[in-house]
PDB file of N, CA and C in Angstrom:
ATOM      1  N   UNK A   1       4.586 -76.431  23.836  1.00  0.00           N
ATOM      2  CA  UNK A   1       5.803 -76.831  23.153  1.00  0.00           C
ATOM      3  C   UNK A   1       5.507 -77.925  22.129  1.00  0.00           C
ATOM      4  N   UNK A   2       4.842 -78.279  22.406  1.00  0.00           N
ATOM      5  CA  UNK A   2       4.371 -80.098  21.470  1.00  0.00           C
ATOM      6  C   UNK A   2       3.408 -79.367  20.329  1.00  0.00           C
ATOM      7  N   UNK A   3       2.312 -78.365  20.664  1.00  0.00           N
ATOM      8  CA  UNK A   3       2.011 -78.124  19.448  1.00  0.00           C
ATOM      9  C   UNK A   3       2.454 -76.982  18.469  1.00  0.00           C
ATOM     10  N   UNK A   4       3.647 -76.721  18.947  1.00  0.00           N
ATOM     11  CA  UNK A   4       4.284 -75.952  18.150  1.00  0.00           C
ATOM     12  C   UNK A   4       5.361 -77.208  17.226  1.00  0.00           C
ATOM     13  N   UNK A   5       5.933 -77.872  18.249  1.00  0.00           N
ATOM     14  CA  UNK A   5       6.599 -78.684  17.542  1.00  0.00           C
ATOM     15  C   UNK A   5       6.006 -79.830  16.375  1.00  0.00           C
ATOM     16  N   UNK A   6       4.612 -79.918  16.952  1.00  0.00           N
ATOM     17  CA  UNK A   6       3.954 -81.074  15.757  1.00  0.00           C
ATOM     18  C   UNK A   6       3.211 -79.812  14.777  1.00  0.00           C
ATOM     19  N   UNK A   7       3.295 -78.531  14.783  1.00  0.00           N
ATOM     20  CA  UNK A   7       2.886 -77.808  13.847  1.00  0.00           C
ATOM     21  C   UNK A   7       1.155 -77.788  13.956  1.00  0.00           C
ATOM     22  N   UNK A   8       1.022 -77.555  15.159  1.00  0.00           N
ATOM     23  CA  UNK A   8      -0.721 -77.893  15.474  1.00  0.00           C
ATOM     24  C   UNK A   8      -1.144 -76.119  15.405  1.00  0.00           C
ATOM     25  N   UNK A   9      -1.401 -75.444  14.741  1.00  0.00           N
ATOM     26  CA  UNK A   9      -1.240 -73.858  14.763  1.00  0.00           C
ATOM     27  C   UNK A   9      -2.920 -73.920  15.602  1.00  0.00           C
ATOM     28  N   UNK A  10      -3.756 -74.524  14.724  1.00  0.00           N
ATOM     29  CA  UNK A  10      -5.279 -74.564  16.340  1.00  0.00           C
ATOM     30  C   UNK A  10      -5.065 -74.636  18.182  1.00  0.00           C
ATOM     31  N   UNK A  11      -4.131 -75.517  17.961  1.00  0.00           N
ATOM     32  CA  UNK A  11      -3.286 -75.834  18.982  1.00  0.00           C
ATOM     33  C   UNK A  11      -2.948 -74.691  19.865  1.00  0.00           C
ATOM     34  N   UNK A  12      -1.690 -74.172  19.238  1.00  0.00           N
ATOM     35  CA  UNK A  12      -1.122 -73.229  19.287  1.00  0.00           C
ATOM     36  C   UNK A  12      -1.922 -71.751  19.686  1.00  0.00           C
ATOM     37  N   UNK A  13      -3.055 -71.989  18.960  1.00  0.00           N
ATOM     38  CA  UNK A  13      -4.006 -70.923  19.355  1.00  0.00           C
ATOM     39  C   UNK A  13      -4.529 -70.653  20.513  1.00  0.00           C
ATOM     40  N   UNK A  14      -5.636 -71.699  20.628  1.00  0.00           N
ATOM     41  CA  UNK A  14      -6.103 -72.058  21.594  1.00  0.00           C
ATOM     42  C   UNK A  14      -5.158 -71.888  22.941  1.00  0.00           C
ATOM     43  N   UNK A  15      -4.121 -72.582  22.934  1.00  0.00           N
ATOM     44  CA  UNK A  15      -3.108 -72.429  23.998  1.00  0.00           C
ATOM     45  C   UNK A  15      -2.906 -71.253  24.650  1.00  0.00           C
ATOM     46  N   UNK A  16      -2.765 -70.489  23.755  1.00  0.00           N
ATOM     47  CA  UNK A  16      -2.464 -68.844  23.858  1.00  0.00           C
ATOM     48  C   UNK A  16      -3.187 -68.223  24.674  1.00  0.00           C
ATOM     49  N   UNK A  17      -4.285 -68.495  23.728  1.00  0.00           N
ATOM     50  CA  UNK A  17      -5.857 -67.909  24.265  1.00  0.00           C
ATOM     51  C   UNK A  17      -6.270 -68.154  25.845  1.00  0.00           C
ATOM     52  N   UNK A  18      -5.503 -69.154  26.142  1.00  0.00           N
ATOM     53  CA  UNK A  18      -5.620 -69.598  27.519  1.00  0.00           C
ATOM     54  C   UNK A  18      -4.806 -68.926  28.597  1.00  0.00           C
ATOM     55  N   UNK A  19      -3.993 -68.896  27.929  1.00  0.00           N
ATOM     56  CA  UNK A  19      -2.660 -67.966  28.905  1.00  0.00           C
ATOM     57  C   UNK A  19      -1.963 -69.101  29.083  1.00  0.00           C
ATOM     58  N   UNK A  20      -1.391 -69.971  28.193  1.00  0.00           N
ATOM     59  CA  UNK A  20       0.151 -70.347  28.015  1.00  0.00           C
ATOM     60  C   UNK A  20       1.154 -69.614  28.239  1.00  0.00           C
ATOM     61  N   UNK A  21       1.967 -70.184  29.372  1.00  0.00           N
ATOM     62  CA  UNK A  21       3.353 -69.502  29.916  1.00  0.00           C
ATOM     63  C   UNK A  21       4.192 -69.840  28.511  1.00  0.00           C
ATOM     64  N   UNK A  22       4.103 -68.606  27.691  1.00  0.00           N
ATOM     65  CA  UNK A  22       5.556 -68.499  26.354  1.00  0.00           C
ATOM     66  C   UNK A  22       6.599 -68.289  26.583  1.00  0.00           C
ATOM     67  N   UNK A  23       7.266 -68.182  28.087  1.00  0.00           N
ATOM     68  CA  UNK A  23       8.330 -68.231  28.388  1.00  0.00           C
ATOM     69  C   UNK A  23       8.847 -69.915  29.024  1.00  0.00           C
ATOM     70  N   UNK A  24       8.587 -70.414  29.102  1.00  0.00           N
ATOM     71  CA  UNK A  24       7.997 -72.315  29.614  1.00  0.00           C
ATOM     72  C   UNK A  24       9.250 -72.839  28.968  1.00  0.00           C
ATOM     73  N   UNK A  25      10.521 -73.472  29.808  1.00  0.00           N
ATOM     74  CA  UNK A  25      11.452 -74.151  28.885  1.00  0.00           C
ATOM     75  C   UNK A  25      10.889 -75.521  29.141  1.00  0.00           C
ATOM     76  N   UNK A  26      12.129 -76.137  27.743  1.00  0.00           N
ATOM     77  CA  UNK A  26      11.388 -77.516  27.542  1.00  0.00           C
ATOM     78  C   UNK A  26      12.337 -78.382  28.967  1.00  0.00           C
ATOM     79  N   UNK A  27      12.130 -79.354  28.764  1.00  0.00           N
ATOM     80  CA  UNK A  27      13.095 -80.174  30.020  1.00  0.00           C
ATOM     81  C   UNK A  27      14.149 -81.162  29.193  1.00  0.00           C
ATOM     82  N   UNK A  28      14.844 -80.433  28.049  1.00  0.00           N
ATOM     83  CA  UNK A  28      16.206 -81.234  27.268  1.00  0.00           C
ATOM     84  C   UNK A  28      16.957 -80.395  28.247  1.00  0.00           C
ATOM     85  N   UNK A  29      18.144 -80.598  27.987  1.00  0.00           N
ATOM     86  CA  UNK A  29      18.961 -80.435  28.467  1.00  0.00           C
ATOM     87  C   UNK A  29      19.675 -78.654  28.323  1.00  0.00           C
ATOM     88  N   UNK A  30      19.064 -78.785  26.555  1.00  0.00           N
ATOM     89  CA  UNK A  30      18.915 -76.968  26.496  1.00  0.00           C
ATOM     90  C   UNK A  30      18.022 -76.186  27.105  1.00  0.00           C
ATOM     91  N   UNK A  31      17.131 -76.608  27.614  1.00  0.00           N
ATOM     92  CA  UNK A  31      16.064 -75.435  27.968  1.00  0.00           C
ATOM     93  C   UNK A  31      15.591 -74.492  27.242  1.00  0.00           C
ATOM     94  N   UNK A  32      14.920 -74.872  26.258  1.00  0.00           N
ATOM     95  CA  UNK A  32      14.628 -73.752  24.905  1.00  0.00           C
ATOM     96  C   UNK A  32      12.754 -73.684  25.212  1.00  0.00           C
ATOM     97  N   UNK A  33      12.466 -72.609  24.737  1.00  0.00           N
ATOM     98  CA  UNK A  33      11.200 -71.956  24.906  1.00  0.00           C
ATOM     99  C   UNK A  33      10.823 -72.337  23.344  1.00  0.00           C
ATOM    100  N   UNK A  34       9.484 -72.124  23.522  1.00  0.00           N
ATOM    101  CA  UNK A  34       8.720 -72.740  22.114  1.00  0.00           C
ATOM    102  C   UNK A  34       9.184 -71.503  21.666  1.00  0.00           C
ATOM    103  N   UNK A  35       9.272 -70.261  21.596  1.00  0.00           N
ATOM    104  CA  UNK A  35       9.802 -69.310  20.287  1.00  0.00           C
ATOM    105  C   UNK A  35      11.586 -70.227  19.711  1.00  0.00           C
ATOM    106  N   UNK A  36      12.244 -70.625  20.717  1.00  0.00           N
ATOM    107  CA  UNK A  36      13.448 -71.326  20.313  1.00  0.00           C
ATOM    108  C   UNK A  36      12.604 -72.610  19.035  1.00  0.00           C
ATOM    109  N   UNK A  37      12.121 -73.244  19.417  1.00  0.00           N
ATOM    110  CA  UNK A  37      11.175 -74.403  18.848  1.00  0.00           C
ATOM    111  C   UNK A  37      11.086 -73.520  17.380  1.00  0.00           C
ATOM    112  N   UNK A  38      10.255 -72.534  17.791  1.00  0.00           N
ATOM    113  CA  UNK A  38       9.804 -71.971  16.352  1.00  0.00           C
ATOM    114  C   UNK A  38      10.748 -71.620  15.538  1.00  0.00           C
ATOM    115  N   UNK A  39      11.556 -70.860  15.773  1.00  0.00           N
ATOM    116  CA  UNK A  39      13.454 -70.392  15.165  1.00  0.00           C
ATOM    117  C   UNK A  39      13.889 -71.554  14.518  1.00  0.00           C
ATOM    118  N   UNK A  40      14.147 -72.689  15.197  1.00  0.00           N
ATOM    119  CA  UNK A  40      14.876 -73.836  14.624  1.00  0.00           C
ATOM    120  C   UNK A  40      13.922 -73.890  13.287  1.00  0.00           C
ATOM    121  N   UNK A  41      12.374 -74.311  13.248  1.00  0.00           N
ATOM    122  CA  UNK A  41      11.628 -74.975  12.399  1.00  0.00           C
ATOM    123  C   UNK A  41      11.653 -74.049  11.468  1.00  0.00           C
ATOM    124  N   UNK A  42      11.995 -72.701  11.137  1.00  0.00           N
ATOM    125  CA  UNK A  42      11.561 -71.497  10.497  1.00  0.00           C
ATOM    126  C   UNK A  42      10.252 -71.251  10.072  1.00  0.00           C
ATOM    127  N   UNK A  43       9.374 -71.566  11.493  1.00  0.00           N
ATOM    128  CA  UNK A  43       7.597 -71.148  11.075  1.00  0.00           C
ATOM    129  C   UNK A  43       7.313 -70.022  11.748  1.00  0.00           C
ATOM    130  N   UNK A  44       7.452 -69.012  10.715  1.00  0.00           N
ATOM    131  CA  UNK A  44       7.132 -67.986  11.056  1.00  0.00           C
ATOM    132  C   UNK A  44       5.995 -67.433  11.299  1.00  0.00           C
ATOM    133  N   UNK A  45       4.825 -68.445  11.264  1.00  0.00           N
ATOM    134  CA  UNK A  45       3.496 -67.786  12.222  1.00  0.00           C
ATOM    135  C   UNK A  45       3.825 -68.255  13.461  1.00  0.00           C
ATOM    136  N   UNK A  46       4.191 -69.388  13.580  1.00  0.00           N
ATOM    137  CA  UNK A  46       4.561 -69.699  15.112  1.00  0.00           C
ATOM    138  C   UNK A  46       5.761 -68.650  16.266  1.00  0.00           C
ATOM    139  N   UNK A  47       5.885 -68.026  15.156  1.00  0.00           N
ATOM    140  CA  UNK A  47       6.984 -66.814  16.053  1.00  0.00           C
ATOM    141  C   UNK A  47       6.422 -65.594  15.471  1.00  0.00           C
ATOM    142  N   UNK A  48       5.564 -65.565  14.839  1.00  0.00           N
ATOM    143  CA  UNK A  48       4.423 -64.108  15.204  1.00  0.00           C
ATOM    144  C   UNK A  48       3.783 -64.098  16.207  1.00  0.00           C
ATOM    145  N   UNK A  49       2.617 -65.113  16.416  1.00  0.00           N
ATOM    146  CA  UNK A  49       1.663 -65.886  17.364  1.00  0.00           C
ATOM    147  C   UNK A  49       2.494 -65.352  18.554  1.00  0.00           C
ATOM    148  N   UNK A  50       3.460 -66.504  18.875  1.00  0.00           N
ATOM    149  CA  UNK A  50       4.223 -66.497  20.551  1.00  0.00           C
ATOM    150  C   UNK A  50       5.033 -64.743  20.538  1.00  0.00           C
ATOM    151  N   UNK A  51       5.201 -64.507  19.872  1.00  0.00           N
ATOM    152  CA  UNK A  51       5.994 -62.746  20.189  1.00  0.00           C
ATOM    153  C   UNK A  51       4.741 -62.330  20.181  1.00  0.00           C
ATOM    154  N   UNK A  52       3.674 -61.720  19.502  1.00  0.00           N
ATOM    155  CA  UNK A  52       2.262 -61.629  19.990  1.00  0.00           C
ATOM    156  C   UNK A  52       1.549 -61.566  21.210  1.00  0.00           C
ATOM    157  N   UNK A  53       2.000 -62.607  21.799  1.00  0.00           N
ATOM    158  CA  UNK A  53       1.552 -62.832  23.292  1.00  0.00           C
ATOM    159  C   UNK A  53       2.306 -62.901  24.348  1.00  0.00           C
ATOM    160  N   UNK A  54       3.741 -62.187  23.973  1.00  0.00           N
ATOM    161  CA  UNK A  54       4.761 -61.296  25.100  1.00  0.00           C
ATOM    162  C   UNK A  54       5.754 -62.456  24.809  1.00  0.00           C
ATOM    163  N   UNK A  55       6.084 -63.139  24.288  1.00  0.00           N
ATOM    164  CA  UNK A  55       7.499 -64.103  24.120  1.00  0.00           C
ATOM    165  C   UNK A  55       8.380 -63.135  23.990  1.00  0.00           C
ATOM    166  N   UNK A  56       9.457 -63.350  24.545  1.00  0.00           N
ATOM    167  CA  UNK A  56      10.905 -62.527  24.547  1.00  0.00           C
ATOM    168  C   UNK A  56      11.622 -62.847  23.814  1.00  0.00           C
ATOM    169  N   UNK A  57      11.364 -61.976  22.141  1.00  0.00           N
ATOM    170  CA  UNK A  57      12.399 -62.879  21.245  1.00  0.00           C
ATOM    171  C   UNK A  57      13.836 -62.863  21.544  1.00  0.00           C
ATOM    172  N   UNK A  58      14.660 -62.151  22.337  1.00  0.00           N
ATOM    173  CA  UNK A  58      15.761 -62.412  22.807  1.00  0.00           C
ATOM    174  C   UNK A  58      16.351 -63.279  24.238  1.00  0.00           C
ATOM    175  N   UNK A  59      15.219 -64.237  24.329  1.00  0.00           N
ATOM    176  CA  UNK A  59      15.267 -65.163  25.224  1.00  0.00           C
ATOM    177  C   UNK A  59      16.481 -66.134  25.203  1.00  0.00           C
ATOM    178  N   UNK A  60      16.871 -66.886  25.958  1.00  0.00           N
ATOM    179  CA  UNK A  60      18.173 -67.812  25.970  1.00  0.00           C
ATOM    180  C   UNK A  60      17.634 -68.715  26.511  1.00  0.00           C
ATOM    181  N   UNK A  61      18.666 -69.973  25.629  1.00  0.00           N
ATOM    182  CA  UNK A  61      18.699 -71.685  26.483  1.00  0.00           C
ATOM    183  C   UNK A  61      19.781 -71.594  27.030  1.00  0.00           C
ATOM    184  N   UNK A  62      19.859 -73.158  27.800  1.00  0.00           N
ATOM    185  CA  UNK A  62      21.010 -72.772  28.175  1.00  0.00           C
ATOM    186  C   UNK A  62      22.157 -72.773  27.523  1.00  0.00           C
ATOM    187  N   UNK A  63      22.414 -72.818  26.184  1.00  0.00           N
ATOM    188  CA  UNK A  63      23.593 -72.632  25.475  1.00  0.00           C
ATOM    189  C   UNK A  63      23.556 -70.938  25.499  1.00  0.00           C
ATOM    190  N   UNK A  64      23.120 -70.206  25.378  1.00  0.00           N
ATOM    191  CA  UNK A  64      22.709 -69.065  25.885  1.00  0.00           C
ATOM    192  C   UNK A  64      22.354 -68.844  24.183  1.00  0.00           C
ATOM    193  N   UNK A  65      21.825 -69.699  23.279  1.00  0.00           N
ATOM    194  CA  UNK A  65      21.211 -69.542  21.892  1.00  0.00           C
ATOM    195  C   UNK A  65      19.496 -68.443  22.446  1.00  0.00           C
ATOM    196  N   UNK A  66      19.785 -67.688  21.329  1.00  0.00           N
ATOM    197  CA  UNK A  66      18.509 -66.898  21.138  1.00  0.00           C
ATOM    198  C   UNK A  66      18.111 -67.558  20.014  1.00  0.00           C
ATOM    199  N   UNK A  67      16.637 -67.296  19.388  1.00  0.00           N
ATOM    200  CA  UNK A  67      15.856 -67.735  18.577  1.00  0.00           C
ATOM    201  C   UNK A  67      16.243 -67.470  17.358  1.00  0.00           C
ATOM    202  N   UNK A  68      16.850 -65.845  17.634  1.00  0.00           N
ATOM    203  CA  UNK A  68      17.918 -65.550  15.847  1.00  0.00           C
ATOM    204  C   UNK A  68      19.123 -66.244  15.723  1.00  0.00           C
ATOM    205  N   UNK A  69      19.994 -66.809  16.467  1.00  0.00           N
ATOM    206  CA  UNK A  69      21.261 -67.869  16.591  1.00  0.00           C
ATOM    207  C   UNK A  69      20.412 -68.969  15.831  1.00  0.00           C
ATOM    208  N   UNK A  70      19.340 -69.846  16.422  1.00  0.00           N
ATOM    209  CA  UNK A  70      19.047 -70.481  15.886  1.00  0.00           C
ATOM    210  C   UNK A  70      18.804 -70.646  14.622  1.00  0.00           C
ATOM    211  N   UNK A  71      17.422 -69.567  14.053  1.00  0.00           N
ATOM    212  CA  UNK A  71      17.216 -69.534  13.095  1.00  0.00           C
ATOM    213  C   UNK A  71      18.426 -69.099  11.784  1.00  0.00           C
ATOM    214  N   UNK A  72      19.405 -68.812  12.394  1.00  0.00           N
ATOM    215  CA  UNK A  72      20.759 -68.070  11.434  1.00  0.00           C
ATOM    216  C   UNK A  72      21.571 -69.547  11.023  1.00  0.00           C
ATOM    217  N   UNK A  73      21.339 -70.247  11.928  1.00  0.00           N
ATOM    218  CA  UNK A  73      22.256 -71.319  12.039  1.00  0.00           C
ATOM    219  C   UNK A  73      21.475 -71.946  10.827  1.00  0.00           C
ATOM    220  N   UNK A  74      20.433 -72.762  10.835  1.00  0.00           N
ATOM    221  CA  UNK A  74      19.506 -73.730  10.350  1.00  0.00           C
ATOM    222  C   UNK A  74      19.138 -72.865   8.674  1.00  0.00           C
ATOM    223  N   UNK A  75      19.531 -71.587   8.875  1.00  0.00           N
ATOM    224  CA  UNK A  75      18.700 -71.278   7.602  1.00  0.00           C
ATOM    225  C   UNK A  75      17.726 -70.329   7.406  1.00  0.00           C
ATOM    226  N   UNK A  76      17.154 -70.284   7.929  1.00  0.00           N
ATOM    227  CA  UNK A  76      15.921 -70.360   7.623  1.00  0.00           C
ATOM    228  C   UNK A  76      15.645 -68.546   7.646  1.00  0.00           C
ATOM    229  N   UNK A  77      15.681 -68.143   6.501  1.00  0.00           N
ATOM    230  CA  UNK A  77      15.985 -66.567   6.164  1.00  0.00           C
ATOM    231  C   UNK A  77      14.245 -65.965   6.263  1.00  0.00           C
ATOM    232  N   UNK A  78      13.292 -66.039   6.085  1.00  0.00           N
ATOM    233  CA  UNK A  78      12.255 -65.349   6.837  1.00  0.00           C
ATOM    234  C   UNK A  78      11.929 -65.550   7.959  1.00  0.00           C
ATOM    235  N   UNK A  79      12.120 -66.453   8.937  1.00  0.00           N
ATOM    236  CA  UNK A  79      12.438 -66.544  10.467  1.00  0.00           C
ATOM    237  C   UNK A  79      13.445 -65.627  10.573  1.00  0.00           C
ATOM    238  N   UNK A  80      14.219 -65.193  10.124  1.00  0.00           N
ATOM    239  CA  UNK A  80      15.335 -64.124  10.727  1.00  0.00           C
ATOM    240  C   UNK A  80      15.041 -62.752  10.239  1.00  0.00           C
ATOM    241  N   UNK A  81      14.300 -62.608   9.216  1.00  0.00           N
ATOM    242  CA  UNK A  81      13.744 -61.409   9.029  1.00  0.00           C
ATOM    243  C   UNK A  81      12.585 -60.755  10.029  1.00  0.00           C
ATOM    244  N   UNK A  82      11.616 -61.782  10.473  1.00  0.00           N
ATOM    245  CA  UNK A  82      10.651 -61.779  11.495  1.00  0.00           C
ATOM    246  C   UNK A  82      11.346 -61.068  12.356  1.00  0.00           C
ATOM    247  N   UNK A  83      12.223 -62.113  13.204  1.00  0.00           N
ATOM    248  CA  UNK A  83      12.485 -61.795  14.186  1.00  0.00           C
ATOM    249  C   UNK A  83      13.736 -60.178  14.492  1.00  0.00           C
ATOM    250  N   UNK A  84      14.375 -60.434  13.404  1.00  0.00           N
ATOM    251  CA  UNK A  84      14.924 -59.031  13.214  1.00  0.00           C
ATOM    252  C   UNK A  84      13.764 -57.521  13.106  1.00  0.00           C
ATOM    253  N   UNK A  85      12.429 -57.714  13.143  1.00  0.00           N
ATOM    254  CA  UNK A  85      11.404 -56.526  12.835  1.00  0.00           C
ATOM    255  C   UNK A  85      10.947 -56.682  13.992  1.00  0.00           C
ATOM    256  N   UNK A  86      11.026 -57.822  14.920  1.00  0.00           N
ATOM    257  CA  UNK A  86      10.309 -58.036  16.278  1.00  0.00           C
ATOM    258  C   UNK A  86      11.344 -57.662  17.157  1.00  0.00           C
ATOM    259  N   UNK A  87      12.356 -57.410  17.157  1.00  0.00           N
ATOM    260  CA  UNK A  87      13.648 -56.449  17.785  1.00  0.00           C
ATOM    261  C   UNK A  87      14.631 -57.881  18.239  1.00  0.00           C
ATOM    262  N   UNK A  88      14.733 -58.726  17.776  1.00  0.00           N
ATOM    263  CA  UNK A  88      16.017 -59.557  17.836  1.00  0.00           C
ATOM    264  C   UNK A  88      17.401 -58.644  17.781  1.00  0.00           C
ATOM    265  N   UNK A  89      17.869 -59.295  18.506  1.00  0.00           N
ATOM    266  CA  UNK A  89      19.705 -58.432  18.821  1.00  0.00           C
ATOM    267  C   UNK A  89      20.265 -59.209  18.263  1.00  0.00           C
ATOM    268  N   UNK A  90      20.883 -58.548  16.817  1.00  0.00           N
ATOM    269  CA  UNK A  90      21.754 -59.053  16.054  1.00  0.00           C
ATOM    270  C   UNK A  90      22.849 -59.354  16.382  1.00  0.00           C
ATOM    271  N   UNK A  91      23.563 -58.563  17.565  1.00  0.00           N
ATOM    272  CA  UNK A  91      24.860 -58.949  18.061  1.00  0.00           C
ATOM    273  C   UNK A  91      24.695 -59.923  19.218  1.00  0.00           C
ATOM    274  N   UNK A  92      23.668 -60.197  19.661  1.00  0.00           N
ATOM    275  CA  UNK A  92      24.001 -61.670  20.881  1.00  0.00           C
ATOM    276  C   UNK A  92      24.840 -62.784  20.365  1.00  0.00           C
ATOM    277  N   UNK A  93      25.461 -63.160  20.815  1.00  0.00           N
ATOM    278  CA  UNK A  93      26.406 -64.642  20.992  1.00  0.00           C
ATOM    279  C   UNK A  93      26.012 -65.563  21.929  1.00  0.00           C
ATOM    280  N   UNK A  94      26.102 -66.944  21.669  1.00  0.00           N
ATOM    281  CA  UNK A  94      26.020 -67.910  22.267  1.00  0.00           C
ATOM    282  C   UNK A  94      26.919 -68.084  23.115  1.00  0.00           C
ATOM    283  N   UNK A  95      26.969 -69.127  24.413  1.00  0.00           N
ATOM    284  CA  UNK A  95      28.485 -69.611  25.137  1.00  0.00           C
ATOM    285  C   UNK A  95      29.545 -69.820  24.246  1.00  0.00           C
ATOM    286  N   UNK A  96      29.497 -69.895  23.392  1.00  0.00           N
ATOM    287  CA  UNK A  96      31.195 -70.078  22.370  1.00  0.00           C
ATOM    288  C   UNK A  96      30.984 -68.338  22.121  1.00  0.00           C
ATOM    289  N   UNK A  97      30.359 -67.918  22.116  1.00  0.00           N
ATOM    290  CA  UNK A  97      31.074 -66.654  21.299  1.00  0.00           C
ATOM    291  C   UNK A  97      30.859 -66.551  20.215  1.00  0.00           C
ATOM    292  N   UNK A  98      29.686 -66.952  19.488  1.00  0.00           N
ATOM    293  CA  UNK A  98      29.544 -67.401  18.328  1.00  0.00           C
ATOM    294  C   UNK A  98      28.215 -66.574  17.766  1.00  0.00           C
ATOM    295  N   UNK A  99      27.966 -65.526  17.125  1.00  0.00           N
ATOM    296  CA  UNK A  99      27.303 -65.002  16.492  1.00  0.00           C
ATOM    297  C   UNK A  99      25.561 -65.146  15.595  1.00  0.00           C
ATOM    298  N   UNK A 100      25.326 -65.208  15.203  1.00  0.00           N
ATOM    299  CA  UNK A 100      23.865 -64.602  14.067  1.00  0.00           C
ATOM    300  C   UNK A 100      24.797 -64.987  12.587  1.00  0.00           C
ATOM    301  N   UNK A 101      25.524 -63.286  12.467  1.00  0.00           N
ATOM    302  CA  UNK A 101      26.574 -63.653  11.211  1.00  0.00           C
ATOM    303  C   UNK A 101      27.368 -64.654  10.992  1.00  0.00           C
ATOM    304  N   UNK A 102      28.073 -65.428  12.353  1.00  0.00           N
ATOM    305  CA  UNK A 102      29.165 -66.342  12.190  1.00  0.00           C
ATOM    306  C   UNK A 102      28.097 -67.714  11.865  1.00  0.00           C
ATOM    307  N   UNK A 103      27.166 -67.911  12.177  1.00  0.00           N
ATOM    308  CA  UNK A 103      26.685 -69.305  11.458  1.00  0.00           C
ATOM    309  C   UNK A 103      26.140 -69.127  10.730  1.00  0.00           C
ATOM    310  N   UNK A 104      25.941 -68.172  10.000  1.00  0.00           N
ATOM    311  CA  UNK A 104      24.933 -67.717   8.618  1.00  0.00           C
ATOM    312  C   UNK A 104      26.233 -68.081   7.956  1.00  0.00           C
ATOM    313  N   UNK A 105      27.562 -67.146   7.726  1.00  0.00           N
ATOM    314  CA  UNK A 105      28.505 -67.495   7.219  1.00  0.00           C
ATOM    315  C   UNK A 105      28.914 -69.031   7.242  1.00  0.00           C
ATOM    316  N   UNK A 106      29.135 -69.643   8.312  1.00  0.00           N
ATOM    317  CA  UNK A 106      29.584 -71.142   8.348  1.00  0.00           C
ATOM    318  C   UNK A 106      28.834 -72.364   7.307  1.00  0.00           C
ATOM    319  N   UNK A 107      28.025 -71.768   7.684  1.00  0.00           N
ATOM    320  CA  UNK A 107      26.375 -72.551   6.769  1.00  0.00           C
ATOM    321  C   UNK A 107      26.566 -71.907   5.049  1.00  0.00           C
ATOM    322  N   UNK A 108      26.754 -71.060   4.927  1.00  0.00           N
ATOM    323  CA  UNK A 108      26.729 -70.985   3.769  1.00  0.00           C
ATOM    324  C   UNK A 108      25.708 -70.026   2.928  1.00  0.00           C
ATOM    325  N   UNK A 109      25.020 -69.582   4.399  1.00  0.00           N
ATOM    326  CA  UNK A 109      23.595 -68.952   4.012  1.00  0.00           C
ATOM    327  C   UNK A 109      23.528 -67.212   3.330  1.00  0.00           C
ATOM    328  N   UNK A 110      24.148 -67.322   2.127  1.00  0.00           N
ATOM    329  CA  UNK A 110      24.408 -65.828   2.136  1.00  0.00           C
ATOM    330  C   UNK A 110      23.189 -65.064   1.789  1.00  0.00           C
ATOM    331  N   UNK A 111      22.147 -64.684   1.887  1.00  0.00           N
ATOM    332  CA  UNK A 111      20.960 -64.328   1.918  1.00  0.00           C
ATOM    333  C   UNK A 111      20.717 -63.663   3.102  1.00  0.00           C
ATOM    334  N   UNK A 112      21.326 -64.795   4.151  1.00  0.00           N
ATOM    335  CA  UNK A 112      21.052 -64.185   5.671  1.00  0.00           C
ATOM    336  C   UNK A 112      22.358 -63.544   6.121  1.00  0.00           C
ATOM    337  N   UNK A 113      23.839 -63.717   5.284  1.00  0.00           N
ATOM    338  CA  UNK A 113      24.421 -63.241   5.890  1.00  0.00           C
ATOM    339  C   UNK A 113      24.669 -61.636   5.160  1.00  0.00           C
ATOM    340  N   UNK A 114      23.951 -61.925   4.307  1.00  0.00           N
ATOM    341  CA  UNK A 114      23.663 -60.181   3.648  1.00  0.00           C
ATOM    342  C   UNK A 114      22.873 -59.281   4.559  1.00  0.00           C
ATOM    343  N   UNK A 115      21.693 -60.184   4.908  1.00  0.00           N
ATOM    344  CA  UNK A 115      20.377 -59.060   5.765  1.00  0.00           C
ATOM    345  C   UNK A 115      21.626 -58.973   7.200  1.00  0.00           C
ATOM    346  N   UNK A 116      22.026 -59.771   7.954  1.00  0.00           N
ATOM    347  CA  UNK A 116      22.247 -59.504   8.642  1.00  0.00           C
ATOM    348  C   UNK A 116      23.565 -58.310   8.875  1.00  0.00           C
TER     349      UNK A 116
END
């Protein structure tokens, strides 16, 4: 989780290579998996890499956010293309009920709220 989050991609490697649990939540209060980590940051080798080595891109925290919620929310329009070719479910919702499209729209992001 730390070297995804400090952007350590050797790191990241290596880790892998070891058999890093990519399903591993963090201990905030969300419980987000480093593919969540990667979604927010929109580094999309870091969410090739971890889907690569069996990450469940339709994984949940406990807001019940998937990695495409995230990345829809924040922006970040080739993180959502990724993960849309890596089989992200465009229709999951978060605990509000709250969409992929509905924070692409809220945000302003029409790029993503076109692909999506």
């Amino acid at each position: 989780m730390v070297a995804v989050r400090e952007e350590r991609p050797e790191s990241v490697k290596l880790l892998l290579e070891r058999g890093a649990d990519v399903e591993l939540q963090d201990e905030t209060p969300e419980c987000q998996t480093c593919l969540h980590q990667a979604a927010s940051t929109g580094s999309s080798q870091y969410i090739r890499m971890l889907a690569q080595s069996g990450a469940n891109v339709n994984c949940r925290d406990n807001n019940e956010y998937t990695p495409l919620l995230l990345a829809s929310e924040v922006g970040h329009l080739d993180a959502v293309q990724l993960l849309l070719q890596l089989g992200a479910d465009v229709d999951a919702v978060c605990d509000a009920g709250n969409s992929s499209l509905f924070f692409a729209s809220l945000e302003g992001k029409v790029e993503i709220v076109e692909l999506l």
